[in-house]
C-alpha atoms as a PDB file:
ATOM      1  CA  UNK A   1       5.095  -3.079   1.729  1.00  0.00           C
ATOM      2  CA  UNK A   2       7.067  -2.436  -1.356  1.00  0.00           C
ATOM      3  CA  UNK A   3       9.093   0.578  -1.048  1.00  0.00           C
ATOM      4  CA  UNK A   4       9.013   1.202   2.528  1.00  0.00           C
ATOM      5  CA  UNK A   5      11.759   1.850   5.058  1.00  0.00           C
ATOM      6  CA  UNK A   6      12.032   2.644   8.232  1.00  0.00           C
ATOM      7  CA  UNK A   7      14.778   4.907   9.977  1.00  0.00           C
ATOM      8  CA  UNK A   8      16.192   3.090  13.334  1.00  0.00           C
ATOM      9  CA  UNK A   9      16.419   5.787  15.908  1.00  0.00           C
ATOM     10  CA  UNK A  10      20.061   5.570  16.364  1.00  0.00           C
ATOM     11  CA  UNK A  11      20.315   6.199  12.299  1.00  0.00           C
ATOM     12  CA  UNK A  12      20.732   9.979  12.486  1.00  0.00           C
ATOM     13  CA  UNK A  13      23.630   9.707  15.477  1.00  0.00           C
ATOM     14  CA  UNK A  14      25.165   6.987  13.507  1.00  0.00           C
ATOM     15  CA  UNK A  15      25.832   9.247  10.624  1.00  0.00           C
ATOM     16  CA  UNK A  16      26.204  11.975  12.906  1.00  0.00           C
ATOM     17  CA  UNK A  17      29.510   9.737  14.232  1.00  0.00           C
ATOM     18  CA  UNK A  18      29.987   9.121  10.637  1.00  0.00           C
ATOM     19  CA  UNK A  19      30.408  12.642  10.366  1.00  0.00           C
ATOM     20  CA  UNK A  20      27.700  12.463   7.497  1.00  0.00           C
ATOM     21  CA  UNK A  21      26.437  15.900   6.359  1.00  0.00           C
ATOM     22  CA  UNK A  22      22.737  16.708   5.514  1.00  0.00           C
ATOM     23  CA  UNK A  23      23.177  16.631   1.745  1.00  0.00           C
ATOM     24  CA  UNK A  24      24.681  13.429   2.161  1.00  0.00           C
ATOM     25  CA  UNK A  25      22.400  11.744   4.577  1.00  0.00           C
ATOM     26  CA  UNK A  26      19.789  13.366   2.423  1.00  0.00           C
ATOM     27  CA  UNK A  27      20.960  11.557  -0.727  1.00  0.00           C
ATOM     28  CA  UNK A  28      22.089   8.313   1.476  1.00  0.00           C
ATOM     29  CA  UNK A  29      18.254   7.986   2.756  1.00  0.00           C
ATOM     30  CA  UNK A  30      17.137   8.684  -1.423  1.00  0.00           C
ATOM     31  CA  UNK A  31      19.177   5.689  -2.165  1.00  0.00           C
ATOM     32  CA  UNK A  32      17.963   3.625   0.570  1.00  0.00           C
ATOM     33  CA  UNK A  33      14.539   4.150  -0.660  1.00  0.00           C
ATOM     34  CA  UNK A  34      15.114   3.156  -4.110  1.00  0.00           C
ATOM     35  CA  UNK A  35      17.134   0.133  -2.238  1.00  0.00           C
ATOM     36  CA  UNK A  36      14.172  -0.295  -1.034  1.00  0.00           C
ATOM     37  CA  UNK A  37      11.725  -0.151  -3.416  1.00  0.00           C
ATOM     38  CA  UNK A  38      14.030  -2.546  -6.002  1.00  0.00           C
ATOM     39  CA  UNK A  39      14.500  -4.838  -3.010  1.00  0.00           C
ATOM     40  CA  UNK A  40      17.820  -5.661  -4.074  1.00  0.00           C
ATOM     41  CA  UNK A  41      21.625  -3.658  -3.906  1.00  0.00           C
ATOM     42  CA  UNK A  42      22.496  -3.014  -6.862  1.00  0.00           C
ATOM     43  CA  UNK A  43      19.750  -0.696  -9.147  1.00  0.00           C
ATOM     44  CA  UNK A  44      20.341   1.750 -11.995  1.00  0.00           C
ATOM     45  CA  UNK A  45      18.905   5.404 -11.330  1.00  0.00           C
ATOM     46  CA  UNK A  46      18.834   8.450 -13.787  1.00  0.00           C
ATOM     47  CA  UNK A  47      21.049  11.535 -12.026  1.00  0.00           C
ATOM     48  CA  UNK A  48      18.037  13.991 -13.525  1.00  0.00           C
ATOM     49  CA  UNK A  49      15.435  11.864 -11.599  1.00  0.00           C
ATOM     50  CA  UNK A  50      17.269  11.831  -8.515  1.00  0.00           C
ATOM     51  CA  UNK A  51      18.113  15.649  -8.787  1.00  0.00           C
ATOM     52  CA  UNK A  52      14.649  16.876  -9.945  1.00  0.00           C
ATOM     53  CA  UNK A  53      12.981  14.750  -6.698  1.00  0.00           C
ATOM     54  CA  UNK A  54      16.083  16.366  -3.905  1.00  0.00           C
ATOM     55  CA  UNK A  55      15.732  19.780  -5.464  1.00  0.00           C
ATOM     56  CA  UNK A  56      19.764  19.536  -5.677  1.00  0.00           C
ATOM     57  CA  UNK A  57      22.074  20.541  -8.501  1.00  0.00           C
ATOM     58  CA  UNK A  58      24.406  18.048 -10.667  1.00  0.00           C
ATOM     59  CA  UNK A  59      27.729  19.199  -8.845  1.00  0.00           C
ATOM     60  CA  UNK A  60      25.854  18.610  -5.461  1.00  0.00           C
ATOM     61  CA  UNK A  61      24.994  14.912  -6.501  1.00  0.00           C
ATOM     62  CA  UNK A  62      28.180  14.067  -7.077  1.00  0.00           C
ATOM     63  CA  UNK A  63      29.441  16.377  -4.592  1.00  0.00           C
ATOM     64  CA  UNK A  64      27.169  13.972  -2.151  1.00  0.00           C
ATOM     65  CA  UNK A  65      27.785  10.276  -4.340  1.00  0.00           C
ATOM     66  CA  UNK A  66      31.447  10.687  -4.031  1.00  0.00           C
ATOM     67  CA  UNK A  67      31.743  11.538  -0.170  1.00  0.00           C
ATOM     68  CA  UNK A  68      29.522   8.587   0.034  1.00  0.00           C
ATOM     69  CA  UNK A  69      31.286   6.833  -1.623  1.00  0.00           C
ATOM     70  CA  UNK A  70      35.107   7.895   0.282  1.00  0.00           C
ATOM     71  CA  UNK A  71      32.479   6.919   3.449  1.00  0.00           C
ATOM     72  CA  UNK A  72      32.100   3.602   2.279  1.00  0.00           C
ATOM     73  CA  UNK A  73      28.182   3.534   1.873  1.00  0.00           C
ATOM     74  CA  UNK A  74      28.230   3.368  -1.622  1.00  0.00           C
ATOM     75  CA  UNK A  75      29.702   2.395  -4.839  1.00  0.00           C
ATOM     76  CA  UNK A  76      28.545   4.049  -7.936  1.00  0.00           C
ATOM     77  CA  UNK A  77      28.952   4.001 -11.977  1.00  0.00           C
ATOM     78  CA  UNK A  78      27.961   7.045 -13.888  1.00  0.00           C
ATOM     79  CA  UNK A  79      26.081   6.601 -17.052  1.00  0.00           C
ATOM     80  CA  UNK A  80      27.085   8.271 -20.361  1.00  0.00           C
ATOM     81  CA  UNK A  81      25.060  10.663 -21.371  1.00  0.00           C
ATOM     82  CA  UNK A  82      20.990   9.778 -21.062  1.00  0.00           C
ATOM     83  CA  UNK A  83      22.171   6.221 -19.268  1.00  0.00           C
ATOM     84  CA  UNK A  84      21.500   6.179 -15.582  1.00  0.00           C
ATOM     85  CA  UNK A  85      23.900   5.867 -13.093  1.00  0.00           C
ATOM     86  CA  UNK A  86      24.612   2.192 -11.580  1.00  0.00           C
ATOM     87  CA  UNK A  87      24.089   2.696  -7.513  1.00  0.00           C
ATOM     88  CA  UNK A  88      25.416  -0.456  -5.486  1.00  0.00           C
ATOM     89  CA  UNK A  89      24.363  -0.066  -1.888  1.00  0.00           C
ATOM     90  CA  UNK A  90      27.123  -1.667   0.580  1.00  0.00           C
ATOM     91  CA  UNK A  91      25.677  -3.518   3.143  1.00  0.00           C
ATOM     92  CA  UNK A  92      26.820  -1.482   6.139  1.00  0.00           C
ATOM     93  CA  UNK A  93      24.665  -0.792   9.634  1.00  0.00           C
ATOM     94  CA  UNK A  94      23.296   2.236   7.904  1.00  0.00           C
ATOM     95  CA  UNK A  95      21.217   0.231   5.210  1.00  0.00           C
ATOM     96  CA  UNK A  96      17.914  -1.806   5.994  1.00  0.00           C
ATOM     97  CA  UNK A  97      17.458  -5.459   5.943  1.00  0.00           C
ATOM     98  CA  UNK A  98      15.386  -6.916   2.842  1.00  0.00           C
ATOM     99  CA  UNK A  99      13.712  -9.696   3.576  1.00  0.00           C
ATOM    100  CA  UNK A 100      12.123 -10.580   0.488  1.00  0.00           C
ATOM    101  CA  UNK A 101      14.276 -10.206  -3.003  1.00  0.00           C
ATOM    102  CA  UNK A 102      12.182  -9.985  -6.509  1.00  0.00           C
ATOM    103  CA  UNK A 103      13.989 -11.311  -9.816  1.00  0.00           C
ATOM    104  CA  UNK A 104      14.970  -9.504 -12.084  1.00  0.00           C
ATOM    105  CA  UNK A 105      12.384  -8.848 -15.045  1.00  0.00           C
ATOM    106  CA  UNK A 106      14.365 -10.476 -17.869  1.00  0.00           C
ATOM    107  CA  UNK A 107      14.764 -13.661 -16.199  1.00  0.00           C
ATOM    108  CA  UNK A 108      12.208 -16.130 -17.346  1.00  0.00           C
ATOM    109  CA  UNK A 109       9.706 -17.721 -15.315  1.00  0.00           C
ATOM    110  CA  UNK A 110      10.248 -21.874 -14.571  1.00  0.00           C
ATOM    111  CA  UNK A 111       8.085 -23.963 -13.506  1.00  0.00           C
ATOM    112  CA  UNK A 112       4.578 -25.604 -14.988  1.00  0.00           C
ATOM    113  CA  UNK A 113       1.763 -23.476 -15.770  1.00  0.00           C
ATOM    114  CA  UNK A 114      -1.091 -23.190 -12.987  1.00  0.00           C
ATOM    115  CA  UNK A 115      -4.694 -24.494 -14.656  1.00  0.00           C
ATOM    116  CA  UNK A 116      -7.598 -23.044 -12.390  1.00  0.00           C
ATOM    117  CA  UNK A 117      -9.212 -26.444 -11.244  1.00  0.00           C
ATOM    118  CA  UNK A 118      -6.186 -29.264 -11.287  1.00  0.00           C
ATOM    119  CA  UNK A 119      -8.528 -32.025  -9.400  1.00  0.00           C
ATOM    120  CA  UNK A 120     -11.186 -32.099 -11.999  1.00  0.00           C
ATOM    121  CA  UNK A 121     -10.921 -33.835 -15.449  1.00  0.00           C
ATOM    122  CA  UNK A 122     -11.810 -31.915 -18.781  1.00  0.00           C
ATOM    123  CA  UNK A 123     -14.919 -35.098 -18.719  1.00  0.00           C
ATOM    124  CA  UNK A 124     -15.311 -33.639 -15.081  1.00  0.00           C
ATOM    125  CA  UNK A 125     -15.553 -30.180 -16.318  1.00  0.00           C
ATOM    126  CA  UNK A 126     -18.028 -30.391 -19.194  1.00  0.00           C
ATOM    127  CA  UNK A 127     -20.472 -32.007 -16.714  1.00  0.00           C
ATOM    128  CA  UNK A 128     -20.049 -30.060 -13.895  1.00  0.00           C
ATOM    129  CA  UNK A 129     -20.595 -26.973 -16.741  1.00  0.00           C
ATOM    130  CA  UNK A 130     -24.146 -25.002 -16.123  1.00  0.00           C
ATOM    131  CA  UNK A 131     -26.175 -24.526 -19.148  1.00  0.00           C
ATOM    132  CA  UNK A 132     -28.135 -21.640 -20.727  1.00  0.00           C
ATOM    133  CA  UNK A 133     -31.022 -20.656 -18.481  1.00  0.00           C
ATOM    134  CA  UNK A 134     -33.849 -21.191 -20.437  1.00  0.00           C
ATOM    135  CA  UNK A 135     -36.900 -19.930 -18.480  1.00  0.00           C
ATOM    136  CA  UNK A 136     -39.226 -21.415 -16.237  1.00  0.00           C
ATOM    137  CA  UNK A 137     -41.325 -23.789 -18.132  1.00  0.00           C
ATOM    138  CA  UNK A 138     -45.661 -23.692 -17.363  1.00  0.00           C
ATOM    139  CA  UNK A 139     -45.436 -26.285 -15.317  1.00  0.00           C
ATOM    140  CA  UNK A 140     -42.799 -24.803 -12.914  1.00  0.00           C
ATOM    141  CA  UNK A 141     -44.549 -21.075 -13.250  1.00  0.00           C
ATOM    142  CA  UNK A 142     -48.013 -23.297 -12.060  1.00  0.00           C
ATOM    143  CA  UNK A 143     -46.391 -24.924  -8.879  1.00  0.00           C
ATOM    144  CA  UNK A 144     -45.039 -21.304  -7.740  1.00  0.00           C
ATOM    145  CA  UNK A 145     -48.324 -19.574  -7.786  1.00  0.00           C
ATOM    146  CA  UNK A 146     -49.675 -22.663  -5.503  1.00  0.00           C
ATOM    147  CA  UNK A 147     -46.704 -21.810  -3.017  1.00  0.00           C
ATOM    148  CA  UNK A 148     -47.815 -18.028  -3.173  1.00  0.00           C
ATOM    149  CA  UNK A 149     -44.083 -17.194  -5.317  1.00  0.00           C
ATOM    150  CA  UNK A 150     -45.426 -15.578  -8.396  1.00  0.00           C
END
């Protein structure tokens, strides 16, 4: 599932031994979720997005982004002005495994096109096409009411 992550249950004594606060394992598990969700470590996030959703000030973000970062969990780049901030997630025990990684959305797609039915012909396709339905005909509307259909 997209966007999912699971907590290991040694995760909270792990930052506990990490001496990781609850602001900053708050904002470590945020990240991991957008980790996550972008299925890949390094992601751009807007600070008013991530504040708005934690309910935490601007001086607590980077309060919490720099300890992170002194912890090693983290390396960050803060955008100027409306530009988000550049998050890199360090692959550390803390952080999930991804499995699967998507491309990025500017990269073009290679390969050949896909055509819906590659083992027939365009000859094999106009006669395997089904015309207009037409009606039944008298003759046809005669032989059901001898079978009892109509």
């Amino acid at each position: 599932m997209k966007g999912y992550q699971f907590l290991e249950n040694d995760f909270f004594e792990l930052c506990e031994t990490r001496k990781i606060g609850r602001i900053y394992m708050l904002l470590y598990i945020y990240l991991r979720g957008l980790y996550c969700r972008f299925q890949k470590p390094v992601f751009f996030w807007a600070d008013k997005t991530a504040r708005d959703h934690l309910s935490i000030s601007q001086s607590t973000l980077l309060r919490a982004r720099k300890y992170l970062k002194e912890r090693g969990l983290i390396e960050f780049e803060s955008g100027l002005g409306a530009q988000p901030t550049q998050y890199t997630m360090l692959g550390t025990v803390l952080l999930p495994v991804v499995k699967m990684t998507i491309r990025c959305r500017h990269t073009p797609v290679q390969g050949c096109r896909q055509i819906d039915d590659t083992n027939n012909t365009t000859k094999e396709r106009l006669k395997n096409q089904v015309g207009i339905f037409q009606g039944t005909t008298k003759e046809e509307k005669e032989s059901l009411k001898a079978k009892g259909l109509l």
